[in-house]
Protein backbone atom coordinates (compact mmCIF):
# COMPACT_ATOMS: atom_id res chain seq x y z
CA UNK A 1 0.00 0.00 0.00
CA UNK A 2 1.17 3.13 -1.39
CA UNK A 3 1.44 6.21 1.89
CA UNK A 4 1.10 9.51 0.55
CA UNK A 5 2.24 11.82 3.03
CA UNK A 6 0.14 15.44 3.91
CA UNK A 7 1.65 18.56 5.79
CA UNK A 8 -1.39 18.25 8.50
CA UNK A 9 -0.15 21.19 10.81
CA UNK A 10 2.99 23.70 11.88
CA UNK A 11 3.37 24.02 15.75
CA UNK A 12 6.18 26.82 16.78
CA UNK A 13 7.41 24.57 19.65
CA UNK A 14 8.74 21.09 19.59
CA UNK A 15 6.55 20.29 22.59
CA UNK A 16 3.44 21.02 21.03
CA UNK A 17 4.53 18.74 18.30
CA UNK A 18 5.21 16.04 20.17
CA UNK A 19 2.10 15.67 22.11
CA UNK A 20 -0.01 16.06 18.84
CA UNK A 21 1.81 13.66 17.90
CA UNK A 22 1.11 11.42 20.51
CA UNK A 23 -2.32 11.68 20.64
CA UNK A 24 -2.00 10.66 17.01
CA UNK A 25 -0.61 8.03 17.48
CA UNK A 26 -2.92 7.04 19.98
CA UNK A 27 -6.26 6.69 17.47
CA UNK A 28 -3.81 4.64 15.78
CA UNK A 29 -2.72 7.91 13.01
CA UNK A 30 0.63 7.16 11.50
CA UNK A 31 2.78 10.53 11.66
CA UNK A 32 6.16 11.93 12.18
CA UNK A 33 7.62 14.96 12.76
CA UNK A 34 10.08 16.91 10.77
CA UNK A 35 11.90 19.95 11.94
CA UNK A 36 11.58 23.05 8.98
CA UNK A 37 15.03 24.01 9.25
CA UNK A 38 18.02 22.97 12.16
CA UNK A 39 19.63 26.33 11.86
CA UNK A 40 15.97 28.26 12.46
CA UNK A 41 13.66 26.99 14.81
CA UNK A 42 11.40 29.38 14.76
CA UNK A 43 10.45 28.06 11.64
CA UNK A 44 8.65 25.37 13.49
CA UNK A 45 7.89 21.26 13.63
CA UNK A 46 5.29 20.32 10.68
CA UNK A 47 3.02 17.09 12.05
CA UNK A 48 2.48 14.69 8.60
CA UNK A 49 -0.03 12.04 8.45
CA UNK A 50 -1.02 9.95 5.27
CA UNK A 51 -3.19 11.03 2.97
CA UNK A 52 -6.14 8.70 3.80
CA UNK A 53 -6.36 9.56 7.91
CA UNK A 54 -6.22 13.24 6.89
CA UNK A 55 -9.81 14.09 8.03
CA UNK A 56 -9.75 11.69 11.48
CA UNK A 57 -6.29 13.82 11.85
CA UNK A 58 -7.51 17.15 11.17
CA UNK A 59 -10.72 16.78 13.72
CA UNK A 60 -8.41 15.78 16.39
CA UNK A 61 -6.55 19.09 15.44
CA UNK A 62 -9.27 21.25 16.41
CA UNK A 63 -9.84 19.43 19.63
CA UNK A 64 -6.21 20.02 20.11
CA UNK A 65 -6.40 23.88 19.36
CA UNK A 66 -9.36 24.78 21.53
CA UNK A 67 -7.90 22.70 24.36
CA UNK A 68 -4.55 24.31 24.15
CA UNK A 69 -3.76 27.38 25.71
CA UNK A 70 -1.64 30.18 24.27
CA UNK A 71 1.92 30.70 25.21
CA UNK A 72 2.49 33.62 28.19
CA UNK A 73 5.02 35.85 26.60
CA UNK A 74 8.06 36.43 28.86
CA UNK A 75 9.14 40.02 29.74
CA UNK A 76 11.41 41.71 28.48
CA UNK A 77 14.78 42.55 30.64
């Protein structure tokens, strides 16, 4: 069986990567996570699933947004 691969999502932080991840992998989504570019973080982690669990993947994305809080900027020194 053929697995074509789809960006699903870009999280800033490796953290939020890897617990999308593993709640991913625990409905049994096949995914992995790539880091954009070693030299830049800030570019982000991208989250890739296969093609067919795309829409099972993308629901539990949602869930995952509204449940996650947003980041508390630190201040400045």
């Amino acid at each position: 069986m053929k697995h074509e691969l789809t960006e699903l999502v870009r999280f800033q932080y490796a953290w939020q990567a890897n617990i999308f991840s593993s709640i991913l992998e625990q409905e049994d989504i096949e995914n992995f996570v790539t880091q954009m570019n070693a030299l830049e973080p800030a570019m982000g982690f991208v989250v890739y699933v296969n093609q067919h669990d795309l829409a099972s993947a993308q629901a539990l994305l949602k869930a995952f947004d509204e449940s996650t809080p947003e980041p508390i900027d630190e201040p400045e020194l």
